[in-house]
Protein backbone atom coordinates (compact mmCIF):
# COMPACT_ATOMS: atom_id res chain seq x y z
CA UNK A 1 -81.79 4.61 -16.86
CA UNK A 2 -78.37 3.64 -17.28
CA UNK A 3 -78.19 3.68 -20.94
CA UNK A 4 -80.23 6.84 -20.87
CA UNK A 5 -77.52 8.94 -19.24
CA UNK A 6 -74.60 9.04 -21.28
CA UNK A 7 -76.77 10.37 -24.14
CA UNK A 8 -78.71 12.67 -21.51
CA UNK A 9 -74.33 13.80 -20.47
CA UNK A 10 -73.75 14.67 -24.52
CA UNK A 11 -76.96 16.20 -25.02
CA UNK A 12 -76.18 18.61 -21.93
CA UNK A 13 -72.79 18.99 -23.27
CA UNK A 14 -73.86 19.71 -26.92
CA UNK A 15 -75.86 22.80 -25.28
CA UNK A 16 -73.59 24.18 -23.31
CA UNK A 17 -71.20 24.35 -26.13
CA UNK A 18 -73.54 25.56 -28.55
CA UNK A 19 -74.23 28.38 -25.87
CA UNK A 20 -70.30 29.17 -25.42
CA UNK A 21 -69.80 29.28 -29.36
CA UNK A 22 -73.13 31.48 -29.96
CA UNK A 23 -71.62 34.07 -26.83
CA UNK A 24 -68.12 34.35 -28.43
CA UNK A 25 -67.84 37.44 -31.37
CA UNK A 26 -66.74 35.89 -34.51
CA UNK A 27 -64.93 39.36 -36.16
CA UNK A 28 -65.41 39.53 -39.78
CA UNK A 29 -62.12 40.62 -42.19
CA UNK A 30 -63.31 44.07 -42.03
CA UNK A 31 -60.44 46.54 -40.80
CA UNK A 32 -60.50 49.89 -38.94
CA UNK A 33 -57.43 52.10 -40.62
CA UNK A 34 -57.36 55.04 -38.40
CA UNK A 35 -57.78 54.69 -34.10
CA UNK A 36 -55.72 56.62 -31.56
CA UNK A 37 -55.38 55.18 -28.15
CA UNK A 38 -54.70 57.68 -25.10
CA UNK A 39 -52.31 57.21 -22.11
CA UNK A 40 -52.12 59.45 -19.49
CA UNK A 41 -49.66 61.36 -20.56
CA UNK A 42 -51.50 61.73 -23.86
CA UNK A 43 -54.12 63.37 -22.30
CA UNK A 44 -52.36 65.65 -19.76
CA UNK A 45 -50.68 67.17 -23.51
CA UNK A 46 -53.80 67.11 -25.06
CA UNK A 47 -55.81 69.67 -22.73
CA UNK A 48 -52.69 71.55 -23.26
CA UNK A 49 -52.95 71.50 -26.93
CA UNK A 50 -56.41 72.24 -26.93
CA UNK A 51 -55.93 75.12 -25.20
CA UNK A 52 -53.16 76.24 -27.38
CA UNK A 53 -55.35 75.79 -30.52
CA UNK A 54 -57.98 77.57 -28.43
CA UNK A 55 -60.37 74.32 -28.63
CA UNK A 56 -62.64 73.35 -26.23
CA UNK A 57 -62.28 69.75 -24.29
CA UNK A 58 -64.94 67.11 -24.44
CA UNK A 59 -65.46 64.19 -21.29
CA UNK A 60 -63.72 62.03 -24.47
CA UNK A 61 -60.57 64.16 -23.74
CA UNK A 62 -59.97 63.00 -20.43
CA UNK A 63 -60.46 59.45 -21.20
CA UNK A 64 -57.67 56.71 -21.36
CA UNK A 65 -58.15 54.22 -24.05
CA UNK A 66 -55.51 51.25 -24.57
CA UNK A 67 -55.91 47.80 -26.29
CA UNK A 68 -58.79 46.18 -24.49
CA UNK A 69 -60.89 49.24 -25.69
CA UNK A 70 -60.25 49.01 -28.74
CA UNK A 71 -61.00 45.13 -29.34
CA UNK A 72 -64.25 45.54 -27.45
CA UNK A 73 -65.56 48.07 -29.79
CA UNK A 74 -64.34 45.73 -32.53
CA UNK A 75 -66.13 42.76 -31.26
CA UNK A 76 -69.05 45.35 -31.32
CA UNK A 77 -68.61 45.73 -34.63
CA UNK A 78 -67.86 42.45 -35.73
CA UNK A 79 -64.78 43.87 -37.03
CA UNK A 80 -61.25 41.54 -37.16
CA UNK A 81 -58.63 44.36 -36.73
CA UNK A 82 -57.30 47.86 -36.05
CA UNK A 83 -54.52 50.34 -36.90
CA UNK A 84 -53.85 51.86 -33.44
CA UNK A 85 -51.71 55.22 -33.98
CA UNK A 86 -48.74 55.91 -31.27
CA UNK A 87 -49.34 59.69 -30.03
CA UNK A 88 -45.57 60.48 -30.07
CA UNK A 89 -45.83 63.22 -32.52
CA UNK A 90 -47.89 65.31 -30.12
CA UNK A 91 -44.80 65.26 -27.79
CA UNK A 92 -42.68 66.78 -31.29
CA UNK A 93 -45.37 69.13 -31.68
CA UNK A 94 -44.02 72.82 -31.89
CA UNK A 95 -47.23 74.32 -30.28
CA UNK A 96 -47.00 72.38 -27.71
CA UNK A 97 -43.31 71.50 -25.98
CA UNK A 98 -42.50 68.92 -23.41
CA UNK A 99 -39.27 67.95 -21.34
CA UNK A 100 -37.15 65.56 -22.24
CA UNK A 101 -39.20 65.42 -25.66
CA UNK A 102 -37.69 62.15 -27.66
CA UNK A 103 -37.40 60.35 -24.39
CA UNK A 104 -41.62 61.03 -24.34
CA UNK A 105 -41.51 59.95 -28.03
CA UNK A 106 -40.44 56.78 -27.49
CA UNK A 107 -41.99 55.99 -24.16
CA UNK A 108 -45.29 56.76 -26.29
CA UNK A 109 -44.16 54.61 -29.03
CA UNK A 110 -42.98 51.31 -27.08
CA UNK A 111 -46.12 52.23 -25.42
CA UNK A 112 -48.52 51.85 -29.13
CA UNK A 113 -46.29 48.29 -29.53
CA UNK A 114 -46.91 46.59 -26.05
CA UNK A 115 -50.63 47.28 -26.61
CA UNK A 116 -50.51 45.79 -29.97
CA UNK A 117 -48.45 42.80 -28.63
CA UNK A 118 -51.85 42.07 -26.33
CA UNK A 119 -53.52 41.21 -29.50
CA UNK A 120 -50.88 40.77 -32.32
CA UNK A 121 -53.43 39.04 -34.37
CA UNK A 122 -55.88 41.69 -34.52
CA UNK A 123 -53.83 45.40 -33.47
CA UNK A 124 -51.40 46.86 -35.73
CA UNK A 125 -48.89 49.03 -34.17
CA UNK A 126 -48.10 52.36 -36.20
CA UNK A 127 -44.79 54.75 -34.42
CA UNK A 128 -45.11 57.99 -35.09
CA UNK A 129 -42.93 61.28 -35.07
CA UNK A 130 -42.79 65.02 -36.24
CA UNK A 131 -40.50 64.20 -39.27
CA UNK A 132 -39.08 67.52 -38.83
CA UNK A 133 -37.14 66.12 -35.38
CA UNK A 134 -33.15 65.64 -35.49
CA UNK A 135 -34.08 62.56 -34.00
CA UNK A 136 -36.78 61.40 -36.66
CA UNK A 137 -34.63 58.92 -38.81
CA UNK A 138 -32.97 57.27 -35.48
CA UNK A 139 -36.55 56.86 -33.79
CA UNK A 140 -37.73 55.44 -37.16
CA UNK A 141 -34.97 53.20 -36.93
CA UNK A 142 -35.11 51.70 -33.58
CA UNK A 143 -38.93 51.29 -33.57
CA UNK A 144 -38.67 49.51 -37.29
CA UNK A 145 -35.55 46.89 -36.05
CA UNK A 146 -37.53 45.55 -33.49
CA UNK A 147 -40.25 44.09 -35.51
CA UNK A 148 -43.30 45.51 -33.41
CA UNK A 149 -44.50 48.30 -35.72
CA UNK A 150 -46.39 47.43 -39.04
CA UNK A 151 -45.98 51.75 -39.92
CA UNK A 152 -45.67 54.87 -38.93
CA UNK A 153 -47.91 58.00 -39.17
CA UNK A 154 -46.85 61.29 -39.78
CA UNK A 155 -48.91 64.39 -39.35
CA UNK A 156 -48.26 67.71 -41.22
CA UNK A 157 -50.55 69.97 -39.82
CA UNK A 158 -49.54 69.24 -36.25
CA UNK A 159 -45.69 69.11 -37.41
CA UNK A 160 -46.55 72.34 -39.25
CA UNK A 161 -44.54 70.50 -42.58
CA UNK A 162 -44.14 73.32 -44.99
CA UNK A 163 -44.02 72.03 -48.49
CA UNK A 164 -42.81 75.10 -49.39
CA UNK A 165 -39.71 75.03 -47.86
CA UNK A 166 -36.77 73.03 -49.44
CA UNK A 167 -34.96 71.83 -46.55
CA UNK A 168 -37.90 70.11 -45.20
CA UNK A 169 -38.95 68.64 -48.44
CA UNK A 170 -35.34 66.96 -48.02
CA UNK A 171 -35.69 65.91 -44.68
CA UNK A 172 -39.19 64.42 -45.63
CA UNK A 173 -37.34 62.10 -48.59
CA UNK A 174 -35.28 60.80 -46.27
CA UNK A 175 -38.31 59.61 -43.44
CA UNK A 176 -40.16 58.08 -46.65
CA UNK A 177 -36.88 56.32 -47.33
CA UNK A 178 -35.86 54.93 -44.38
CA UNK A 179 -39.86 53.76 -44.22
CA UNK A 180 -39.70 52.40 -47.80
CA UNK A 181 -35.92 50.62 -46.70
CA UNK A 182 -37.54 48.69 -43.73
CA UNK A 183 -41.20 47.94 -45.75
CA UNK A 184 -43.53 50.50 -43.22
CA UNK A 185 -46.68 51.33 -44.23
CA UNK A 186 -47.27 55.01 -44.05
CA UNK A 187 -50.47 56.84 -42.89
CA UNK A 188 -50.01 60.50 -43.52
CA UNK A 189 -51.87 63.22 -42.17
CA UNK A 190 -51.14 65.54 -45.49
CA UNK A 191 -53.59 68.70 -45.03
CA UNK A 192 -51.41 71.02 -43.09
CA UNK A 193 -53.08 74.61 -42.91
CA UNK A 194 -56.32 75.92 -43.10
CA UNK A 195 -54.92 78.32 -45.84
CA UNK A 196 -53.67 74.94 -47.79
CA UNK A 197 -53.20 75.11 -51.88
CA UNK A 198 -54.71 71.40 -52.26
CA UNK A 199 -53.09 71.44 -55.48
CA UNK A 200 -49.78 72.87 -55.05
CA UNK A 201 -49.10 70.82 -52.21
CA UNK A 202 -50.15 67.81 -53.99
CA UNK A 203 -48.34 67.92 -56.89
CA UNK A 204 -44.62 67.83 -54.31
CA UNK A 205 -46.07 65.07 -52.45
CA UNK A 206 -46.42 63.18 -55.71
CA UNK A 207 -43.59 64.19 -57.87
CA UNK A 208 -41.42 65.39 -54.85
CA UNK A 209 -42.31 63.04 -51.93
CA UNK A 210 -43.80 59.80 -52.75
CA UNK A 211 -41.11 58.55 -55.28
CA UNK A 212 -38.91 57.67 -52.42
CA UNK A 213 -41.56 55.36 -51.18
CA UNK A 214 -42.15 53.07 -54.32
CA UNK A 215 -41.43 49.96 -51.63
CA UNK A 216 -44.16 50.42 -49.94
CA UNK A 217 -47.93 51.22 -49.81
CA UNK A 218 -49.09 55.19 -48.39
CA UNK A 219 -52.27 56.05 -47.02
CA UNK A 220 -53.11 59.52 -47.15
CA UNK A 221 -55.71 60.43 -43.81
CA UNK A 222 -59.32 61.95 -44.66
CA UNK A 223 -59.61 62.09 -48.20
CA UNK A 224 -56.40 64.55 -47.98
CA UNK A 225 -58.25 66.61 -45.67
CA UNK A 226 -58.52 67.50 -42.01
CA UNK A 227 -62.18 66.76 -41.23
CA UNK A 228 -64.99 67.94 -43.34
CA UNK A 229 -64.89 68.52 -46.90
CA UNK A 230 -63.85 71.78 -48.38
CA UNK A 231 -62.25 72.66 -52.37
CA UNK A 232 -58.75 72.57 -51.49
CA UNK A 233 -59.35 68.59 -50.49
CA UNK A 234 -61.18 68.27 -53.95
CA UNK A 235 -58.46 69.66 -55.61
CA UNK A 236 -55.98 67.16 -54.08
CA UNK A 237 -58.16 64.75 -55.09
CA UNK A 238 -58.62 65.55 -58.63
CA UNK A 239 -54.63 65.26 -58.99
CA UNK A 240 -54.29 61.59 -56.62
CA UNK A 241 -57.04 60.59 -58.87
CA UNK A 242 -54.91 61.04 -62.38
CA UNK A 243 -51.87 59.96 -60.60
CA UNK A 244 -53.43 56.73 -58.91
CA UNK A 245 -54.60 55.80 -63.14
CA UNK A 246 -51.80 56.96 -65.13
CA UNK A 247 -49.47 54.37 -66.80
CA UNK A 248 -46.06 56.56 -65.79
CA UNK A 249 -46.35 56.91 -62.47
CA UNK A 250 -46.51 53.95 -59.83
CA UNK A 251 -49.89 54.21 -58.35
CA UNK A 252 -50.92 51.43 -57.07
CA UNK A 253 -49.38 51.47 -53.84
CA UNK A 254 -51.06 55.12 -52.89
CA UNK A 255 -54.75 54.68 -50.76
CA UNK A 256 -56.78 57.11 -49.09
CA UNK A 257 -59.37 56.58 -45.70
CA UNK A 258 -62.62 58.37 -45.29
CA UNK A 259 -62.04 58.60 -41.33
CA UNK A 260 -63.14 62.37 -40.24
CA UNK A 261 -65.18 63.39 -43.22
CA UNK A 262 -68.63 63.26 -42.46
CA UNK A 263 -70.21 64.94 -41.56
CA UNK A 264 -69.28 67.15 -44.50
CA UNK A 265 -70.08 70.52 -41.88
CA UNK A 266 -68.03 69.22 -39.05
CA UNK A 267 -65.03 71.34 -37.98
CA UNK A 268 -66.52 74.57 -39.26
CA UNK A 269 -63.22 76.08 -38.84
CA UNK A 270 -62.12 73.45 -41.61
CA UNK A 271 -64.69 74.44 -44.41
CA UNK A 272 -65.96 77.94 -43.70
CA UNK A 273 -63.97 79.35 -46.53
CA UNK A 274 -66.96 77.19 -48.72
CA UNK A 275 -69.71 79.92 -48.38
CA UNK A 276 -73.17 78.50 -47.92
CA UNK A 277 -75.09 80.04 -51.01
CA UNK A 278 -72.30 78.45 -53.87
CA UNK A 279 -72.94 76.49 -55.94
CA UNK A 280 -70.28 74.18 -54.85
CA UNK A 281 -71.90 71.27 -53.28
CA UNK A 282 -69.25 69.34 -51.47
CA UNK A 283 -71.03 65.96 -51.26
CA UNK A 284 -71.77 65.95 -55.13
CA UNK A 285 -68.07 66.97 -55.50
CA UNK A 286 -66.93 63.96 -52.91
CA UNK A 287 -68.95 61.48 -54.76
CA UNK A 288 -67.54 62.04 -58.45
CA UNK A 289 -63.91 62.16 -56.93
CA UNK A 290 -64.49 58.89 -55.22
CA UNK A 291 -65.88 57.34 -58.39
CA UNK A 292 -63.22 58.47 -60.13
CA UNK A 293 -60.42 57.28 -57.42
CA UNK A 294 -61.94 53.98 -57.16
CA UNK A 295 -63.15 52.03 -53.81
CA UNK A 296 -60.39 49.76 -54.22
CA UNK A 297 -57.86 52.64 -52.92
CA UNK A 298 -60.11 54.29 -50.28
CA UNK A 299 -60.05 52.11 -47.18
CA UNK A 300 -62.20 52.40 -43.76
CA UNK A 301 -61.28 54.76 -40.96
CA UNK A 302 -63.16 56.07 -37.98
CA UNK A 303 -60.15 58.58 -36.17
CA UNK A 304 -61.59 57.06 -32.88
CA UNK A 305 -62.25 57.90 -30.24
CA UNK A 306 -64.20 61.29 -32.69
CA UNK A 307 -66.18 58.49 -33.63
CA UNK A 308 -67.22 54.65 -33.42
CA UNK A 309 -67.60 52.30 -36.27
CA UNK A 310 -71.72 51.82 -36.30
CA UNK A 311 -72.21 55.28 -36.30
CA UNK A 312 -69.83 55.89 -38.74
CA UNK A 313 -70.68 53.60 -41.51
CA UNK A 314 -74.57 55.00 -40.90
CA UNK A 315 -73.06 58.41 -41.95
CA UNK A 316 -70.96 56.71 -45.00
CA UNK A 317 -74.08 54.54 -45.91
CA UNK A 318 -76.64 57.93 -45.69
CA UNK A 319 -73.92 60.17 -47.66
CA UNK A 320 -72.48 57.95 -50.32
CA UNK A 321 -74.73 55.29 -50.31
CA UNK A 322 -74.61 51.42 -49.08
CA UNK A 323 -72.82 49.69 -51.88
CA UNK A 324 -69.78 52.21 -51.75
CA UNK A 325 -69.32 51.73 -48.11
CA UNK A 326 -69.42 48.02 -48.64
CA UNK A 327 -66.76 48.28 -50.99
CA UNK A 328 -64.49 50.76 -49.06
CA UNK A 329 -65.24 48.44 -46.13
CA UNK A 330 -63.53 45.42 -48.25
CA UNK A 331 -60.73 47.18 -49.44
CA UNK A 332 -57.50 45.77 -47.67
CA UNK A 333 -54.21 47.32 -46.88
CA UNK A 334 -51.61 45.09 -45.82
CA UNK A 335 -47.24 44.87 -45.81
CA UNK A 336 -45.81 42.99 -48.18
């Protein structure tokens, strides 16, 4: 019996590791580019901006979501990582102003970098502000010296940007340059209206805009869109599409995430100028500006908490079929 029992020890031993590694999540490389985390001061402003954009709250609305959240639904997923978007530039918001606004800003955006310090290996902490701000450049500033922030996001229809308007199209060359200076990766909401000239608009944010981020790789939100899929995204697209594969202007370093687009009739109040009987068929029109973009510049986004990853990549796999999501799946953005 005695000889019997050290081998009887390892065998019992070689089980109950086996059972400890098979429990653990091994995350694959795959990324999510677009998740918002809530606070409770996030959602106290949030019913309030619902209510100002006349928008009715969901049980989702009232939920607080930090880091832990977010890595279980990775390990769900068996995905590695996460952008996780600070919610400061709600607290810039015109439509909706606080008290002692930047002090909010940068409680919200110290808040984004502790929870990404939980899990520095897998969280990615992007500041954010309304660009528009007197305080915008110093915010960027202070957040980008302390080494917690891999970007920032900046979001045009909720800092009503008009590209229109000279003096902000200054203001918005210097926030891409002070980005490009300290190597931030930008996510940019870009679609700022529901009366929006895709084209117009695009054209400044390419010949206007993004020269003053040549440092640095950009990541326009939603296709250029704001959920859905309507003509005035296609047209944006049609023009990132020449610019991302002509030999004069520096395209590589421009990307794009599906988060928010399907499905395509989401957000009514997004698409209804698209009238039912045209024959404009938005998915057809998605498909052949994807394939003409290329996979390796759209990257994966769900805009959690609208939606989780499974569900999400069933919609992409349904709509634009299996091998394309694989391939936007495996596209990578990273800092250089």
């Amino acid at each position: 019996m005695k000889f019997h029992l050290p081998w009887a020890i390892a065998l019992i031993f070689f089980f109950i590791l086996a059972g400890s590694l098979k429990a653990q999540v091994k995350p694959n490389h795959y990324t999510d580019y677009h998740v918002h985390l809530q606070d409770s001061a996030t959602v106290q402003l949030g019913f309030r901006m619902l209510k100002a954009f006349h928008l009715k709250a969901t049980r989702v609305d009232s939920l607080c979501f930090d880091a832990d959240t977010i890595i279980t639904r990775l390990d769900k997923a068996k995905f590695h990582s996460a952008w996780i978007i600070s919610n400061a530039y709600w607290f810039g918001s015109p439509a909706t102003p606080v008290k002692n606004e930047y002090q909010e800003v940068k409680k919200q955006n110290d808040w984004i970098a502790a929870q990404a310090a939980q899990y520095p290996d897998r969280l990615r902490a992007f500041m954010s502000i309304n660009p528009l701000k007197p305080y915008a450049i110093k915010e960027i500033e202070r957040c980008a010296v302390t080494k917690r922030f891999t970007g920032l996001k900046l979001h045009f229809a909720n800092s009503k940007i008009n590209l229109f308007d000279k003096a902000q199209i200054k203001q918005l060359q210097k926030v891409f340059a002070v980005a490009n200076k300290y190597k931030l990766l930008l996510l940019v909401h870009f679609r700022s209206s529901e009366k929006w000239d895709g084209a117009a608009n695009t054209e400044i944010l390419l010949k206007q805009i993004l020269p003053f981020a040549k440092n640095t790789k950009v990541v326009i939100a939603h296709m250029a869109g704001w959920g859905g899929y309507d003509r005035q995204s296609d047209k944006a697209l049609r023009l990132i599409a020449a610019y991302l594969h002509s030999n004069k202007e520096p395209g590589p370093n421009l990307f794009l995430d599906v988060s928010a687009v399907f499905p395509l009739d989401e957000n009514s109040n997004h698409t209804k100028s698209v009238k039912r009987n045209t024959t404009w068929r938005p998915l057809i029109a998605l498909k052949k500006q994807i394939k003409k973009i290329g996979t390796d510049h759209i990257v994966f986004g769900t805009d959690w908490p609208l939606i989780d990853i499974d569900p999400y990549i069933e919609m992409l796999n349904e709509n634009i079929e299996k091998q394309i999501t694989q391939q936007i799946l495996n596209t990578r953005v990273v800092a250089d």
